[in-house]
Protein backbone atom coordinates (compact mmCIF):
# COMPACT_ATOMS: atom_id res chain seq x y z
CA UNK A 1 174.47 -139.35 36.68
CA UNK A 2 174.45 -135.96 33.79
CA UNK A 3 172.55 -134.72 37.27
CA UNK A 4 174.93 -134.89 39.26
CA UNK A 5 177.99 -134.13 36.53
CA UNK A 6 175.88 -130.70 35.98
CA UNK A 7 176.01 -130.03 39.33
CA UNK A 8 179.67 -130.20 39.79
CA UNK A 9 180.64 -127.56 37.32
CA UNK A 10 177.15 -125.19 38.44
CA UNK A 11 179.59 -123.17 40.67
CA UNK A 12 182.16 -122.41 38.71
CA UNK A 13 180.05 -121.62 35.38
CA UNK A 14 177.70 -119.28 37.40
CA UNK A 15 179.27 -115.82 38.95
CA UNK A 16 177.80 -114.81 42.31
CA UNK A 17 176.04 -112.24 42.03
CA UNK A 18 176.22 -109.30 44.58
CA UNK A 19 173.95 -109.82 47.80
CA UNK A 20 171.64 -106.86 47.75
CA UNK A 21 167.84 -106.39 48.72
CA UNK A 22 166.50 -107.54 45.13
CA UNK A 23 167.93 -111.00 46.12
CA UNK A 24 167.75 -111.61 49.75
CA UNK A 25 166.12 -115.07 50.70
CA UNK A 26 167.50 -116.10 47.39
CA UNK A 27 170.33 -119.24 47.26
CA UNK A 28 173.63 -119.80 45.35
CA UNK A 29 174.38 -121.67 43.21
CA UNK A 30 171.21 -120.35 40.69
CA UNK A 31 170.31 -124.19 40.57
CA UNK A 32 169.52 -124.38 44.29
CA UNK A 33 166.26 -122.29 44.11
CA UNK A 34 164.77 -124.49 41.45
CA UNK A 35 166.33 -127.98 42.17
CA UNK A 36 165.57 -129.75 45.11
CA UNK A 37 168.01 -132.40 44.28
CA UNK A 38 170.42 -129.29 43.51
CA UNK A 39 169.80 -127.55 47.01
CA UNK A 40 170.53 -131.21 48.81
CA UNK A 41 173.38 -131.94 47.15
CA UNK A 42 174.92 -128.70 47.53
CA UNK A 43 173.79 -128.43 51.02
CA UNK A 44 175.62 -131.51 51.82
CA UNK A 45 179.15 -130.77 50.37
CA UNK A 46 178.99 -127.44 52.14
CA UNK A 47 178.50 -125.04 48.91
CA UNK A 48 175.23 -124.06 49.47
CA UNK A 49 174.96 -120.07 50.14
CA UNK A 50 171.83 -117.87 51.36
CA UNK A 51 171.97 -113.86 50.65
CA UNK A 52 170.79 -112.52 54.04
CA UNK A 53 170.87 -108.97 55.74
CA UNK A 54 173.07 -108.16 58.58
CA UNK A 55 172.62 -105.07 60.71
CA UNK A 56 174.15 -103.02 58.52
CA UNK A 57 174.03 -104.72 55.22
CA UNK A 58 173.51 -107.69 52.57
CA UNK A 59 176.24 -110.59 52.38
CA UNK A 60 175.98 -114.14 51.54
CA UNK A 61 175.99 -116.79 54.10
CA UNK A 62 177.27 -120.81 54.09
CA UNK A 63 173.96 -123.08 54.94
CA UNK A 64 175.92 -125.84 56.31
CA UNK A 65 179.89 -126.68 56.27
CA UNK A 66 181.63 -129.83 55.83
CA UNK A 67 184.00 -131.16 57.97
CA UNK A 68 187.19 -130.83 56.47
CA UNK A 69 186.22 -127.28 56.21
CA UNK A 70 186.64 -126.36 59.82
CA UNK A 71 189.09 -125.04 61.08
CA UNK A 72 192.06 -127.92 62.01
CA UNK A 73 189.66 -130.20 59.72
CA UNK A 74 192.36 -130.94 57.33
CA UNK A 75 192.84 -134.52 58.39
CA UNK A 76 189.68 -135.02 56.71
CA UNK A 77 188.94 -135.56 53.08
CA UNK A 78 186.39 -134.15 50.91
CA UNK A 79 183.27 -136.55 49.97
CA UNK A 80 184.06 -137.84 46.81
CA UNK A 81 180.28 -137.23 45.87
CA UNK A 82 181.77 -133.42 46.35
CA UNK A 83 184.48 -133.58 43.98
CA UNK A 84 184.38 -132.08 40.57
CA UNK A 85 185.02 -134.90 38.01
CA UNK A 86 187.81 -133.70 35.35
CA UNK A 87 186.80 -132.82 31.97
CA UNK A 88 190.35 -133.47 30.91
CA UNK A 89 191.15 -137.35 30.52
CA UNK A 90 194.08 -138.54 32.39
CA UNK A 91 197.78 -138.00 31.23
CA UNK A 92 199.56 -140.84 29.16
CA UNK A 93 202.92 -141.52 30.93
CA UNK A 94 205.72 -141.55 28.87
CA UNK A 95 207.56 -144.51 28.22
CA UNK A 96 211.71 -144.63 27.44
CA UNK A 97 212.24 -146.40 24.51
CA UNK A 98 215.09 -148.53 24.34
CA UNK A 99 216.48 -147.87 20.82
CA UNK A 100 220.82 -148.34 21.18
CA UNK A 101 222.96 -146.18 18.54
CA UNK A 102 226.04 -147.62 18.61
């Protein structure tokens, strides 16, 4: 389970870096190229990118997409093995005391 918490919060603590010939072939999130648990995950809530070269230049590519990514997929919801667990803990709701001043 830390495995897979880690992996949740690998996107958004690691910048992209810029696609460019020093990193073709070479995956984002950093994780992916040395995880194979990593790569799978992220491969199967659509996340996983590949730098590649175009005709014309470098640019980073999605492996594989989920559905509720595609276009009109909104009516389906994201795996919850793909959400991002909250480091925050949950709001207390506020309860109305009952305390009369007459």
């Amino acid at each position: 389970m830390l495995v897979a918490f880690g992996l949740g919060c690998v996107a958004a603590d690691d910048p992209k870096p810029a696609c460019n010939q020093q990193n073709a072939g070479q995956m984002w999130p950093e994780a992916a190229n040395h995880d194979a648990a990593a790569r799978s995950k992220l491969a199967r809530c659509g996340e996983l990118q590949i730098c590649t070269r175009t005709v014309w230049r470098y640019r980073w590519e999605s492996v594989t997409v989920r559905l509720d990514q595609l276009p009109g997929g909104s009516k389906f919801r994201k795996p919850a093995e793909c959400e991002v667990s909250a480091a925050e803990p949950p709001e207390k709701p506020v309860v109305a005391s009952s305390t009369g001043s007459n």
